[in-house]
PDB file of N, CA and C in Angstrom:
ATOM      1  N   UNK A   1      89.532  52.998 126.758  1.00  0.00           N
ATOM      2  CA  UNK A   1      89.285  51.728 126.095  1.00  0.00           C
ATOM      3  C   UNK A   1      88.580  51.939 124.757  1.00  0.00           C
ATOM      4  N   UNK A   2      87.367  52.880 124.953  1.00  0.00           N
ATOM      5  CA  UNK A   2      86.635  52.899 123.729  1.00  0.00           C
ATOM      6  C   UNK A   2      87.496  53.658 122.833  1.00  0.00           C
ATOM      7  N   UNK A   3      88.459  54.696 122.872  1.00  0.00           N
ATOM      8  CA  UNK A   3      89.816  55.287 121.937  1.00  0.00           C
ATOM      9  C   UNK A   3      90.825  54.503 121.609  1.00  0.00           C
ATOM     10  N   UNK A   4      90.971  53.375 122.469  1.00  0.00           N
ATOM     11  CA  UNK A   4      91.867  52.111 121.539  1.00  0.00           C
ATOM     12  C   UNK A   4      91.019  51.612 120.422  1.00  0.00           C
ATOM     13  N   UNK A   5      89.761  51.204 120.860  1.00  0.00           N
ATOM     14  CA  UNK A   5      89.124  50.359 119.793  1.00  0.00           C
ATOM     15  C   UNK A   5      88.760  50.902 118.785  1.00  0.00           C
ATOM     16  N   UNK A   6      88.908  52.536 118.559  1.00  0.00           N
ATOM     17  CA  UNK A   6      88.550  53.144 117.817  1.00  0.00           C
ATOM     18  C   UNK A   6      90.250  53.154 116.883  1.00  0.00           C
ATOM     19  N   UNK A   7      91.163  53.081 117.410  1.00  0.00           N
ATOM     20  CA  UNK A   7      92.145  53.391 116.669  1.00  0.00           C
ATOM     21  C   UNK A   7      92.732  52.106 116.053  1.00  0.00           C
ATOM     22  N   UNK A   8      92.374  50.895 116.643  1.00  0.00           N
ATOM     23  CA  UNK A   8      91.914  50.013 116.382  1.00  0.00           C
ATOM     24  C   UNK A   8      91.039  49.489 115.028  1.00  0.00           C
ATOM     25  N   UNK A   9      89.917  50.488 114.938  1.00  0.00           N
ATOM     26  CA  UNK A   9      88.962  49.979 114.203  1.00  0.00           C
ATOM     27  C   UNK A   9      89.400  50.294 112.690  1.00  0.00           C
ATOM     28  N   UNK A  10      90.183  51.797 112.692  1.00  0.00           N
ATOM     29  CA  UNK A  10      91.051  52.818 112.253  1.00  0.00           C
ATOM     30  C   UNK A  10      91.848  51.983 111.216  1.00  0.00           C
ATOM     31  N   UNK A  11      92.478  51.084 112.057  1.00  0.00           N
ATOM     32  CA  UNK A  11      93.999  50.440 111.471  1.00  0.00           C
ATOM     33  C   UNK A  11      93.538  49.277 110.605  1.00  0.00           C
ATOM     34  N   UNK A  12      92.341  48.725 111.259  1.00  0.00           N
ATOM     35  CA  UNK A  12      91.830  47.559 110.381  1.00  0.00           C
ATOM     36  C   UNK A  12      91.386  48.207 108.678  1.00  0.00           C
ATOM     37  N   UNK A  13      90.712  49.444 109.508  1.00  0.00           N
ATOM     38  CA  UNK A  13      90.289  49.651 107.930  1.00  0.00           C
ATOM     39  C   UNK A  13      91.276  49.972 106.920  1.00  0.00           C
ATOM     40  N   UNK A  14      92.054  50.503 107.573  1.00  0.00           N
ATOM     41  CA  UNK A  14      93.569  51.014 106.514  1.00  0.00           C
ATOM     42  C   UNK A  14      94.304  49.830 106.054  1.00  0.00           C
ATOM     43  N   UNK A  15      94.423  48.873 106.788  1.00  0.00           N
ATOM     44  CA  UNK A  15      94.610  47.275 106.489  1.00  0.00           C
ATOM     45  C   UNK A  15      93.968  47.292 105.498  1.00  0.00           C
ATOM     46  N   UNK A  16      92.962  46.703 105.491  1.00  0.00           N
ATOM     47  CA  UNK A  16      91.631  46.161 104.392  1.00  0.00           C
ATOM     48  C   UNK A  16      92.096  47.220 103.489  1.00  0.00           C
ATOM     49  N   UNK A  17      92.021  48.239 103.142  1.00  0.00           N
ATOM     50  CA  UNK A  17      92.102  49.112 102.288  1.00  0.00           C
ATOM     51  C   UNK A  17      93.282  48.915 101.476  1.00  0.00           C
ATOM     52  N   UNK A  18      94.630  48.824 101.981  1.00  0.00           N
ATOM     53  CA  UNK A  18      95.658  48.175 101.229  1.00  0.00           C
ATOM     54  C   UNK A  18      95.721  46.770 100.773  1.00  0.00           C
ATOM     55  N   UNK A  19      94.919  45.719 101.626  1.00  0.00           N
ATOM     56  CA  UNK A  19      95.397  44.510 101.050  1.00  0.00           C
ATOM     57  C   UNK A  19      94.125  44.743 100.029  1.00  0.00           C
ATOM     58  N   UNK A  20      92.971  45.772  99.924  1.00  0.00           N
ATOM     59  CA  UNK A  20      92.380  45.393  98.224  1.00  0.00           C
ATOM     60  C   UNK A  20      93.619  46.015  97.381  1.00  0.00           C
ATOM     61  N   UNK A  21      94.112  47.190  97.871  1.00  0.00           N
ATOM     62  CA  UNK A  21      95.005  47.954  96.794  1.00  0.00           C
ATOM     63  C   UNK A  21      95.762  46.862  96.164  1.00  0.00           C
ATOM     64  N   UNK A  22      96.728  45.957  97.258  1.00  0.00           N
ATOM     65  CA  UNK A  22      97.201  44.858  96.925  1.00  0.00           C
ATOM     66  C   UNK A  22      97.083  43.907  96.389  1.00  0.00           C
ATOM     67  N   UNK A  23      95.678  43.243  96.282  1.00  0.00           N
ATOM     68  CA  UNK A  23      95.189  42.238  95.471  1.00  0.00           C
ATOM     69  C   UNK A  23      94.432  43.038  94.296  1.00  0.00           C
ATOM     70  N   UNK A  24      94.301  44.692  94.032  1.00  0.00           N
ATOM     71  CA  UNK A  24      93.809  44.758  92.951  1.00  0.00           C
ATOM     72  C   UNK A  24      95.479  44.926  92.299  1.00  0.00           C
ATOM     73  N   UNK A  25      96.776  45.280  92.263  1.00  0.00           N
ATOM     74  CA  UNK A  25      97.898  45.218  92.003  1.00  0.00           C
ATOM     75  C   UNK A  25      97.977  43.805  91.147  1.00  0.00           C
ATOM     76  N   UNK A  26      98.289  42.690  92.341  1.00  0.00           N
ATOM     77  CA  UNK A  26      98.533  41.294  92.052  1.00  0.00           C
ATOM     78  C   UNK A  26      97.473  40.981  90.655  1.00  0.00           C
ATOM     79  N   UNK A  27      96.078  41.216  91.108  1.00  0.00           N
ATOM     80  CA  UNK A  27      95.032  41.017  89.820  1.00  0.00           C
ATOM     81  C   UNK A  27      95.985  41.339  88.088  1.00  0.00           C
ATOM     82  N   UNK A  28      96.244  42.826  88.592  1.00  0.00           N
ATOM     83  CA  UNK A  28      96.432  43.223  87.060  1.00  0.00           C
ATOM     84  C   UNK A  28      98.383  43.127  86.692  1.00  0.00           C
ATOM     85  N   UNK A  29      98.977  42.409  87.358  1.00  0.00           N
ATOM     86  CA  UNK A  29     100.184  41.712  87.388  1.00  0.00           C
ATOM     87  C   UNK A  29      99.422  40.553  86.745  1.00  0.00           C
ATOM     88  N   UNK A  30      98.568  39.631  87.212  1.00  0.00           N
ATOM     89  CA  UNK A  30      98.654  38.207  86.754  1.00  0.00           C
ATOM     90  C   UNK A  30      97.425  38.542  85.205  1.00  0.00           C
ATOM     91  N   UNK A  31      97.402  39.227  85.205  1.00  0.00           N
ATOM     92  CA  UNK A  31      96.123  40.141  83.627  1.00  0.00           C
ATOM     93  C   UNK A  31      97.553  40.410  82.655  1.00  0.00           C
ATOM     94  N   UNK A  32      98.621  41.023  83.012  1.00  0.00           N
ATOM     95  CA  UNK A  32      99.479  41.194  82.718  1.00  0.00           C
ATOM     96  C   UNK A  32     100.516  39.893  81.970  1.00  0.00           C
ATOM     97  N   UNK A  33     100.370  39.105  83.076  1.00  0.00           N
ATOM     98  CA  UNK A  33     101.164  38.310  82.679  1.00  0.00           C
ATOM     99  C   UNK A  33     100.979  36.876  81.912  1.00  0.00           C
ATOM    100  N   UNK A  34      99.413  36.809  81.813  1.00  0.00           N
ATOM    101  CA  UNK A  34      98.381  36.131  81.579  1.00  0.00           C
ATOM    102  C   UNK A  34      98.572  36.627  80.085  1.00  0.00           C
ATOM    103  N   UNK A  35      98.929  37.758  79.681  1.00  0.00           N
ATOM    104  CA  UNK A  35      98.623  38.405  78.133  1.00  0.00           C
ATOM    105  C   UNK A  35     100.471  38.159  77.665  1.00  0.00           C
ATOM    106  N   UNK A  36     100.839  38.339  78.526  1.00  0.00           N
ATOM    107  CA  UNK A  36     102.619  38.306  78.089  1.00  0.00           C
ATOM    108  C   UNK A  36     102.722  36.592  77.328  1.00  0.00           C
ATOM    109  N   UNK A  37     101.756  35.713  78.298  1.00  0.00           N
ATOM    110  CA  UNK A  37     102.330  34.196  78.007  1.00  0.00           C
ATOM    111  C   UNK A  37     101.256  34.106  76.518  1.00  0.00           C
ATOM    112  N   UNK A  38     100.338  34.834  76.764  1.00  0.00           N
ATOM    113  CA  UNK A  38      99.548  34.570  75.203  1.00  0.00           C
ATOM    114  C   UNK A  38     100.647  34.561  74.209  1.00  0.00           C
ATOM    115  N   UNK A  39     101.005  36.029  74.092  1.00  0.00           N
ATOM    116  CA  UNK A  39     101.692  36.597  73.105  1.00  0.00           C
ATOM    117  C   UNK A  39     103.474  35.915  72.963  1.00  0.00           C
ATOM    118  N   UNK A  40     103.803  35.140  73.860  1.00  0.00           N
ATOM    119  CA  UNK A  40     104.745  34.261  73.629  1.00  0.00           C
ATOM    120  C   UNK A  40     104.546  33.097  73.177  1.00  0.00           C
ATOM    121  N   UNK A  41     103.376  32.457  73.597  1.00  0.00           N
ATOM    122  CA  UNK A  41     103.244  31.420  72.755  1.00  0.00           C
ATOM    123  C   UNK A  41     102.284  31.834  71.578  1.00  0.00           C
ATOM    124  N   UNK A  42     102.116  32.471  70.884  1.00  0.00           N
ATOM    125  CA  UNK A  42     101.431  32.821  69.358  1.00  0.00           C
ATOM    126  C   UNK A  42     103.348  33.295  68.973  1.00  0.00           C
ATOM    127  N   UNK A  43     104.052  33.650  69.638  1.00  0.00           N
ATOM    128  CA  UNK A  43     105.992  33.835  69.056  1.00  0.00           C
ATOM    129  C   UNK A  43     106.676  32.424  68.826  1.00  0.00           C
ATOM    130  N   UNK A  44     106.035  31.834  69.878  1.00  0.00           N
ATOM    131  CA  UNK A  44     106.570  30.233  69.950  1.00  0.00           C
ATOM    132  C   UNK A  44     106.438  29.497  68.539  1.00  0.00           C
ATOM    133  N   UNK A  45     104.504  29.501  68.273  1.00  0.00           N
ATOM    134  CA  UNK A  45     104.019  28.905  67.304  1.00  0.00           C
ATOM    135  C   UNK A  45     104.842  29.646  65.644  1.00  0.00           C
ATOM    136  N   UNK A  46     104.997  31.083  65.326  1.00  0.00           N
ATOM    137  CA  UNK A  46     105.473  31.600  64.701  1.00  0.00           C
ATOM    138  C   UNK A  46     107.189  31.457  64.475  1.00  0.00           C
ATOM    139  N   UNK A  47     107.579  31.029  65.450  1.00  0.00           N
ATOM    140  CA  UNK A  47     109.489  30.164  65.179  1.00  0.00           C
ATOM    141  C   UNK A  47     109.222  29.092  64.868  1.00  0.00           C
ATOM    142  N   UNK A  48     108.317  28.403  65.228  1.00  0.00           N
ATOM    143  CA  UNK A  48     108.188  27.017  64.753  1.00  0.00           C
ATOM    144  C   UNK A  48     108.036  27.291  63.152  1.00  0.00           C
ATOM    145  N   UNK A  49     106.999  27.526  62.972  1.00  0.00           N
ATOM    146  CA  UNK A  49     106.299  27.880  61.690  1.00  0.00           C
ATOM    147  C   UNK A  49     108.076  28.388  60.599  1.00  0.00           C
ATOM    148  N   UNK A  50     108.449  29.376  60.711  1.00  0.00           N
ATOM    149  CA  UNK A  50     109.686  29.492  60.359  1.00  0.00           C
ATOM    150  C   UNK A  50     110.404  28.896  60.153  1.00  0.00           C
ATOM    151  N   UNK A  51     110.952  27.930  61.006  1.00  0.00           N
ATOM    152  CA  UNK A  51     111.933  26.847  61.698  1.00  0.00           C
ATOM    153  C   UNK A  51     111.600  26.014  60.371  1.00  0.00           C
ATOM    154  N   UNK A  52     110.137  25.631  60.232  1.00  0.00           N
ATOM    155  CA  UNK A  52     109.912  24.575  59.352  1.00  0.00           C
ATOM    156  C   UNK A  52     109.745  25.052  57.759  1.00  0.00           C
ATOM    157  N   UNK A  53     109.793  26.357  57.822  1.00  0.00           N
ATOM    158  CA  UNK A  53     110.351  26.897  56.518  1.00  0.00           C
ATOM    159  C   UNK A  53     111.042  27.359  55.942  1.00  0.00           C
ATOM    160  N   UNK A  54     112.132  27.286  56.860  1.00  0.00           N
ATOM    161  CA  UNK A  54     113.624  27.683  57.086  1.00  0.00           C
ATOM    162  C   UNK A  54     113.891  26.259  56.113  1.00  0.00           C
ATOM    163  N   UNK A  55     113.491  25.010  56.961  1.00  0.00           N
ATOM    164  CA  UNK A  55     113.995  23.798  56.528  1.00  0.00           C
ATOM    165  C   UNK A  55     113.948  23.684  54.802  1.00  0.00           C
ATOM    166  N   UNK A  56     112.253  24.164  54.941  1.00  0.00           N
ATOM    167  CA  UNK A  56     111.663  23.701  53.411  1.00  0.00           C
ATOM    168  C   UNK A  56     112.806  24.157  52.004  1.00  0.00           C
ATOM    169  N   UNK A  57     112.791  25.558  52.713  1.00  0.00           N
ATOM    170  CA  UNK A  57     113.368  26.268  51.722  1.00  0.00           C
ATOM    171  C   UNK A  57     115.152  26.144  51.589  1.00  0.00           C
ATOM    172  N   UNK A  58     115.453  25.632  52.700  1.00  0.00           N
ATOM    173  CA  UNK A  58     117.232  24.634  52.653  1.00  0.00           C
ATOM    174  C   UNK A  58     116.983  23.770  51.292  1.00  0.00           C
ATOM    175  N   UNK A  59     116.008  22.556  51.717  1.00  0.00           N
ATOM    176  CA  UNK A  59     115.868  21.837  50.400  1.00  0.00           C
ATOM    177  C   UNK A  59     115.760  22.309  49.204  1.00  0.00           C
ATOM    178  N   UNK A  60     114.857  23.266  49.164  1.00  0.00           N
ATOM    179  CA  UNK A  60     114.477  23.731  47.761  1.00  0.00           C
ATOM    180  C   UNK A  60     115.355  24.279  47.530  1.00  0.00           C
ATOM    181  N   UNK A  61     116.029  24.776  47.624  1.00  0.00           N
ATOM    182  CA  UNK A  61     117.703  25.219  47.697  1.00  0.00           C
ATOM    183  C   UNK A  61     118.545  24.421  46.997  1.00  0.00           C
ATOM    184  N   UNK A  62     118.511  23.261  47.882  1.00  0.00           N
ATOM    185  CA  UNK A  62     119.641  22.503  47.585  1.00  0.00           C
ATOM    186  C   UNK A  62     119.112  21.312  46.201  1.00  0.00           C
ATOM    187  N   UNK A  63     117.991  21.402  46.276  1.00  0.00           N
ATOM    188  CA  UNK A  63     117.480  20.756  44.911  1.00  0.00           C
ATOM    189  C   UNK A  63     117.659  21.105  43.611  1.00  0.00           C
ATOM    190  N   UNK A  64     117.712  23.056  43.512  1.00  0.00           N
ATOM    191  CA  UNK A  64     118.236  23.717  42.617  1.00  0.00           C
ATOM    192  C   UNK A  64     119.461  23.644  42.222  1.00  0.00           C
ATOM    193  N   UNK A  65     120.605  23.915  43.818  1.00  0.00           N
ATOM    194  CA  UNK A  65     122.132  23.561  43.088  1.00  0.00           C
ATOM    195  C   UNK A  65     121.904  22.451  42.767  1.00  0.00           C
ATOM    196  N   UNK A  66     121.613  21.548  43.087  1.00  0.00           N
ATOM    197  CA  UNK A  66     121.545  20.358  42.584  1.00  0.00           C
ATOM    198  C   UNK A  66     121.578  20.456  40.899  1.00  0.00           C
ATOM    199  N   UNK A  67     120.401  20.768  40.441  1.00  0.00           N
ATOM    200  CA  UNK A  67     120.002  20.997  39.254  1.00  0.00           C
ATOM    201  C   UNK A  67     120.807  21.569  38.170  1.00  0.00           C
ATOM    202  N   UNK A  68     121.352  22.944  38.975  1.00  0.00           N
ATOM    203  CA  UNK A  68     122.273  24.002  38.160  1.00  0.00           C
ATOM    204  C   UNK A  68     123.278  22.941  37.872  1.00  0.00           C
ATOM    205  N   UNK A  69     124.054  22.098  39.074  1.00  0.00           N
ATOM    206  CA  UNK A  69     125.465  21.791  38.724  1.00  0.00           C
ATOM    207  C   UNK A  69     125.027  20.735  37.850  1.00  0.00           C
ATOM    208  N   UNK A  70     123.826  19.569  37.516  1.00  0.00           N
ATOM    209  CA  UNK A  70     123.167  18.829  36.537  1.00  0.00           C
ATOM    210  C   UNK A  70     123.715  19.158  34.947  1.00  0.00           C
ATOM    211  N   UNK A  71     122.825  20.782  35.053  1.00  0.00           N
ATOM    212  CA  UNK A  71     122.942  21.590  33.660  1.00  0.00           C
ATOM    213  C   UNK A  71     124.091  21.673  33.169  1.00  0.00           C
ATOM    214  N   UNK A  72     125.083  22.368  34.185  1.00  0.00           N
ATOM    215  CA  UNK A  72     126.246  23.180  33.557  1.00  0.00           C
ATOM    216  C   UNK A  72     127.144  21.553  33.351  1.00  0.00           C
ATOM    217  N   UNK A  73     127.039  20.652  33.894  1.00  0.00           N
ATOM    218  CA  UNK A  73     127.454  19.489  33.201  1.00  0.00           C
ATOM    219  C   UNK A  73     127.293  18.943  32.062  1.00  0.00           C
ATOM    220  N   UNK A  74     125.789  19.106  31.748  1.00  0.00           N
ATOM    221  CA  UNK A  74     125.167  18.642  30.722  1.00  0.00           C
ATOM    222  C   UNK A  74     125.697  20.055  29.321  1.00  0.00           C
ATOM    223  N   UNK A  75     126.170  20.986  29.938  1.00  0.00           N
ATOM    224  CA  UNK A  75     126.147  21.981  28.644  1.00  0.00           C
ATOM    225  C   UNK A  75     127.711  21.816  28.725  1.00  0.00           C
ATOM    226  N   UNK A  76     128.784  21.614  29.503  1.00  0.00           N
ATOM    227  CA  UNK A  76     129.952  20.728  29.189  1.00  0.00           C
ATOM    228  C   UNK A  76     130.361  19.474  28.259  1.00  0.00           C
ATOM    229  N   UNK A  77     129.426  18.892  28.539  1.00  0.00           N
ATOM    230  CA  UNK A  77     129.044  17.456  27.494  1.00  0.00           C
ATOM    231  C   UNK A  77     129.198  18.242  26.259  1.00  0.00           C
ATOM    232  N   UNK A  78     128.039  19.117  26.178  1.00  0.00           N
ATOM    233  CA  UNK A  78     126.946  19.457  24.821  1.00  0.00           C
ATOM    234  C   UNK A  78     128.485  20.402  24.161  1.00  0.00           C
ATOM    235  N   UNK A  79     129.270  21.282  24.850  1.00  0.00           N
ATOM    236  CA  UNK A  79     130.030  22.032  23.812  1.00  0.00           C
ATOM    237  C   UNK A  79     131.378  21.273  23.829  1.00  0.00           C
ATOM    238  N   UNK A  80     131.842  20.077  24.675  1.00  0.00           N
ATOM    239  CA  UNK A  80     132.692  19.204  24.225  1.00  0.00           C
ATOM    240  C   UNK A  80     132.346  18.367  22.413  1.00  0.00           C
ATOM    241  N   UNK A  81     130.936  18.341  22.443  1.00  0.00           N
ATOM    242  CA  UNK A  81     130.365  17.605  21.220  1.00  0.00           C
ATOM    243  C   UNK A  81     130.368  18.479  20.327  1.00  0.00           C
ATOM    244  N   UNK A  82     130.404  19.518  20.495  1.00  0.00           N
ATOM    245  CA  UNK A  82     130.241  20.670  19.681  1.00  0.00           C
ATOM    246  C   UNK A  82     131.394  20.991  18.689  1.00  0.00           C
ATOM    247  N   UNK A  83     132.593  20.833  19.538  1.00  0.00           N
ATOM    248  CA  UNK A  83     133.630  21.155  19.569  1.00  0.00           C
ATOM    249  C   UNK A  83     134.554  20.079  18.470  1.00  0.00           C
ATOM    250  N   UNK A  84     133.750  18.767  19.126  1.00  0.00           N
ATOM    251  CA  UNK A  84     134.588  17.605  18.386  1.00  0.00           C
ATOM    252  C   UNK A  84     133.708  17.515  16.747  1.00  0.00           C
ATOM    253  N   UNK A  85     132.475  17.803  16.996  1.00  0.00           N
ATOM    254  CA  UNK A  85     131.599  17.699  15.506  1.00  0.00           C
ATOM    255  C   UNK A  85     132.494  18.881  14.655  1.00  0.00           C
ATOM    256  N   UNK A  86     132.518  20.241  15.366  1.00  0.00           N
ATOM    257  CA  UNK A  86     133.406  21.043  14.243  1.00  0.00           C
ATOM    258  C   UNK A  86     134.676  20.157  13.848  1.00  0.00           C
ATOM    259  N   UNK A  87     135.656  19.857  14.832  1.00  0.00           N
ATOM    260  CA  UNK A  87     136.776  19.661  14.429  1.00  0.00           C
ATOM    261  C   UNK A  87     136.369  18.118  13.160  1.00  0.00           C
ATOM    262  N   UNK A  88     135.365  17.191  13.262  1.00  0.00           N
ATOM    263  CA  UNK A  88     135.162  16.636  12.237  1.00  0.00           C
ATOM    264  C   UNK A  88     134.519  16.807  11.124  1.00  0.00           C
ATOM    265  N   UNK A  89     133.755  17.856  11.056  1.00  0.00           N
ATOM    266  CA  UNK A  89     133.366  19.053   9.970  1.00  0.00           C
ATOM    267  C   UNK A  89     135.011  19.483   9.372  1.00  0.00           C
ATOM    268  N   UNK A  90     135.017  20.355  10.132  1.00  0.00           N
ATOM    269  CA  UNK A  90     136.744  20.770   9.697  1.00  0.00           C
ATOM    270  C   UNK A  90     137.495  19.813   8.794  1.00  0.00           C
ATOM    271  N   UNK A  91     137.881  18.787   9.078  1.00  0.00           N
ATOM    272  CA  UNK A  91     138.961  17.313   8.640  1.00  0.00           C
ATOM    273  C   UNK A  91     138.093  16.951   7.621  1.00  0.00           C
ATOM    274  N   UNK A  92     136.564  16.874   7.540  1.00  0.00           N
ATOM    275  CA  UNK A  92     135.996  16.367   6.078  1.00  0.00           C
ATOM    276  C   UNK A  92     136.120  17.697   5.096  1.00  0.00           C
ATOM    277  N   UNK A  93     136.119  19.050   5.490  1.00  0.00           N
ATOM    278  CA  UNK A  93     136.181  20.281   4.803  1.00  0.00           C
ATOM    279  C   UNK A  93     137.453  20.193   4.109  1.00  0.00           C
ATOM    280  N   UNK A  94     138.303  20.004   5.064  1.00  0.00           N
ATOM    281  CA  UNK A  94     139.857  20.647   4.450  1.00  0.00           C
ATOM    282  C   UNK A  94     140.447  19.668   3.052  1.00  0.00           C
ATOM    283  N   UNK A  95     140.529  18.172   2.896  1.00  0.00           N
ATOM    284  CA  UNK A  95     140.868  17.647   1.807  1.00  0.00           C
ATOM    285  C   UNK A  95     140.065  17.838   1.015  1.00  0.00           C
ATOM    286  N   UNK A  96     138.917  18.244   0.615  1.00  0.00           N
ATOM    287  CA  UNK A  96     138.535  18.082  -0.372  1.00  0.00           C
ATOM    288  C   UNK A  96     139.133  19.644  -1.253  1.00  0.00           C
ATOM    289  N   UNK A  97     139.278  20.764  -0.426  1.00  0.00           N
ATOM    290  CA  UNK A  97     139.495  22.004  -1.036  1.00  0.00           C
ATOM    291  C   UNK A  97     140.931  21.883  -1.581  1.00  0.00           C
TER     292      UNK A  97
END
């Protein structure tokens, strides 16, 4: 009887001994995973952050073509005028010579 309880006493302790092994495991799994969700959400906040300067910089973008195709209109105008002032330069030049 007293060699059961001893083998007994044996098994408990080897028990106990693994379920700390086990809960010191689980501990540094949830330490683990506790640092994984940090570092995803500081990734989260950083796509956002992007996301919204992704946007910014679409606009500012598109404010420029905007602009360019403005210009190259405006310098269409400007050498159509250019073009017609010579040719009426020209027509006051030519009769008098």
């Amino acid at each position: 009887h007293e060699q059961l309880l001893k083998m007994m006493e044996e098994r408990m302790i080897d028990v106990e001994q693994k379920l700390r092994l086990v809960k010191r495991l689980l501990q540094d799994k949830v330490n683990q995973l506790k640092e994984q969700l940090s570092k995803n959400t500081k990734a989260d906040a950083m796509v956002k952050d992007l996301y919204v300067e992704n946007a910014q910089l679409l606009k500012a973008l598109e404010m420029t073509e905007q602009r360019q195709r403005t210009a190259e209109k405006k310098n269409y105008l400007l050498e159509e005028k250019i073009a017609n002032l010579n040719r009426i330069v020209k027509n006051l030049a030519s009769p008098s010579f």
